[in-house]
C-alpha atoms as a PDB file:
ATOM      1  CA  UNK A   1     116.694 172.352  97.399  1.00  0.00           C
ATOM      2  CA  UNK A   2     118.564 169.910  95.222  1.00  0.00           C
ATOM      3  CA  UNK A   3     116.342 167.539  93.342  1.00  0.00           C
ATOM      4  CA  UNK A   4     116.012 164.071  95.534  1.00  0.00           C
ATOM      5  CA  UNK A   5     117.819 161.090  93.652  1.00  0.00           C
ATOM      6  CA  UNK A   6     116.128 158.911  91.320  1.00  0.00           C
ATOM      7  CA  UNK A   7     116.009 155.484  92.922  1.00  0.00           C
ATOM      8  CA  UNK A   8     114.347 158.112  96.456  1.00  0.00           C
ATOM      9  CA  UNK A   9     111.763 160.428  93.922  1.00  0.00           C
ATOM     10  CA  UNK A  10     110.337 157.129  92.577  1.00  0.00           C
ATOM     11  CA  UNK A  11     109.717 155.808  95.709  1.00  0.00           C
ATOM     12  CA  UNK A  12     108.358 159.189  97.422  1.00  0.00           C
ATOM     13  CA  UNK A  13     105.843 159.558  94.480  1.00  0.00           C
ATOM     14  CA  UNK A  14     104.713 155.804  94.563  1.00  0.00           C
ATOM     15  CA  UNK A  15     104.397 156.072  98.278  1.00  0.00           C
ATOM     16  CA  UNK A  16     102.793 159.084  98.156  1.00  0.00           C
ATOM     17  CA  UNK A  17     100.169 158.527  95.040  1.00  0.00           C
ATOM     18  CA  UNK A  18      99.879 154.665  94.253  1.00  0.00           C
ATOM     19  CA  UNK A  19     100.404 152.478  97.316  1.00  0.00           C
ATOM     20  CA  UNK A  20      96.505 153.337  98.744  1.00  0.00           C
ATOM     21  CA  UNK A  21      95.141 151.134  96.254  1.00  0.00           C
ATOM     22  CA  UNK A  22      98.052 148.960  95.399  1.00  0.00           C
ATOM     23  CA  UNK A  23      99.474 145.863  97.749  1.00  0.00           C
ATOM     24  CA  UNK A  24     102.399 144.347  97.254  1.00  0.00           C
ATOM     25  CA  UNK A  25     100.553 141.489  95.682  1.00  0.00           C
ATOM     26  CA  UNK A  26      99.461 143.259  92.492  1.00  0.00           C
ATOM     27  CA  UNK A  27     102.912 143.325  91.037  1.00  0.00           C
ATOM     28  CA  UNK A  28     103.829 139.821  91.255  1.00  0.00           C
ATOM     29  CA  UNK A  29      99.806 138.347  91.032  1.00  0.00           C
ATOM     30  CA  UNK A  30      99.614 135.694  88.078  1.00  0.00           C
ATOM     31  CA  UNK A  31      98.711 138.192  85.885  1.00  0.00           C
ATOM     32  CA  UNK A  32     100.362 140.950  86.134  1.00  0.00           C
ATOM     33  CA  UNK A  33     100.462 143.864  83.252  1.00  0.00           C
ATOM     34  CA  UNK A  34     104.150 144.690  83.402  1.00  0.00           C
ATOM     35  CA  UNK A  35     105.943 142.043  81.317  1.00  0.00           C
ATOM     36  CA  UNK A  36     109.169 143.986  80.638  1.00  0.00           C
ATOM     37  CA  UNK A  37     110.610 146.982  80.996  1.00  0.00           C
ATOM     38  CA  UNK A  38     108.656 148.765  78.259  1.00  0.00           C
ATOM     39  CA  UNK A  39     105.632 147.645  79.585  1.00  0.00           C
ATOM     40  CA  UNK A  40     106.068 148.752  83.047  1.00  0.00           C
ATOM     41  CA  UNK A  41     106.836 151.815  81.932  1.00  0.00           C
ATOM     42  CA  UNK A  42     103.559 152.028  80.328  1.00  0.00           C
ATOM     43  CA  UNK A  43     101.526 151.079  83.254  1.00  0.00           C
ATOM     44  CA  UNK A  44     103.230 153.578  85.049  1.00  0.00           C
ATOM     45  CA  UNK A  45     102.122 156.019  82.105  1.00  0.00           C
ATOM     46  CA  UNK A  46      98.792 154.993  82.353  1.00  0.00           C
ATOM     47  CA  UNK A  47      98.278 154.843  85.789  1.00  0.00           C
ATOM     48  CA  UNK A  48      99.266 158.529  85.736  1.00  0.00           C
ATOM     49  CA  UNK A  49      97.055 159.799  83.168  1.00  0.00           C
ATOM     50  CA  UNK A  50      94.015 157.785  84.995  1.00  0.00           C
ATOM     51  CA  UNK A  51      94.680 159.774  87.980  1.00  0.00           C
ATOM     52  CA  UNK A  52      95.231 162.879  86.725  1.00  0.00           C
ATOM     53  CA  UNK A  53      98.595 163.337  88.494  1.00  0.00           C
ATOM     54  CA  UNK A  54     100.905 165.032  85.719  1.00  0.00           C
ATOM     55  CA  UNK A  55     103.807 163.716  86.405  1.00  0.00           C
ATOM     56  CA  UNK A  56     106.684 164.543  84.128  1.00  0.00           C
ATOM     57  CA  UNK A  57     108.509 161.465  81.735  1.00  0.00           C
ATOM     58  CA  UNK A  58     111.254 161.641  84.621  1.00  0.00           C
ATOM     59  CA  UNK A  59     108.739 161.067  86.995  1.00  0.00           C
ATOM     60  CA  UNK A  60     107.249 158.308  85.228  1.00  0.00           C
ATOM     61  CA  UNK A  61     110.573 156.875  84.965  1.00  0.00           C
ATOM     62  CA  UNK A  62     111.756 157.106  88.271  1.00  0.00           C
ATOM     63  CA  UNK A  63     108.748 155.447  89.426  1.00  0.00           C
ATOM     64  CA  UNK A  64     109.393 152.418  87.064  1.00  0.00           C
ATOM     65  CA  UNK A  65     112.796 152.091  88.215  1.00  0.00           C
ATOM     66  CA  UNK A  66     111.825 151.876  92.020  1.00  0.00           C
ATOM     67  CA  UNK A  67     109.339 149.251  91.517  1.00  0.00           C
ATOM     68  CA  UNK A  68     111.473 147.802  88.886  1.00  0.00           C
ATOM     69  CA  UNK A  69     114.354 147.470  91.538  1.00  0.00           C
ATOM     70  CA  UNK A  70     111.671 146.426  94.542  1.00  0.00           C
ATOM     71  CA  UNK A  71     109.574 143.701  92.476  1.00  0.00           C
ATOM     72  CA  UNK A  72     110.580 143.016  88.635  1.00  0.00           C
ATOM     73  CA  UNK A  73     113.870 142.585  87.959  1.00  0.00           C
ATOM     74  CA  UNK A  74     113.567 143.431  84.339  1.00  0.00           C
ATOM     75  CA  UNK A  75     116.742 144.406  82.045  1.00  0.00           C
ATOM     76  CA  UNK A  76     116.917 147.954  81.364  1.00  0.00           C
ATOM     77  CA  UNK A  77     118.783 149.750  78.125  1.00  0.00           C
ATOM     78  CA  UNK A  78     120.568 152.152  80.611  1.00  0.00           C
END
């Protein structure tokens, strides 16, 4: 099968691995981690080393895109 699309991958492994302990309201509480892109990126990272999923730097970067598209709005270089 052809690999899904970016923007749908990011959203099928959030769904699937991170929205059980996540709500809406942690990305746009007060304090959020995820200041810019980079940093988003990192939670991501970090999220996925915490628990233990191995996904791949695409992976990781699809993810940041989706929620960066659904709740950030940051600038992106690409």
């Amino acid at each position: 099968a052809p690999p899904l699309r970016d923007d749908r991958r990011g959203e099928l492994l959030y769904t699937t691995h991170c929205i059980a302990c996540h709500s809406d309201q942690v990305h746009w509480r007060d304090k959020k981690l995820a200041t810019d892109w980079k940093s988003l990126q990192s939670q991501v990272r970090h999220w996925d080393k915490f628990s233990e999923l191995g996904w791949t730097d695409d992976d990781i970067a699809a993810v940041a895109r989706y929620l960066n598209v659904l709740h950030y709005h940051y600038p992106t270089p690409d």
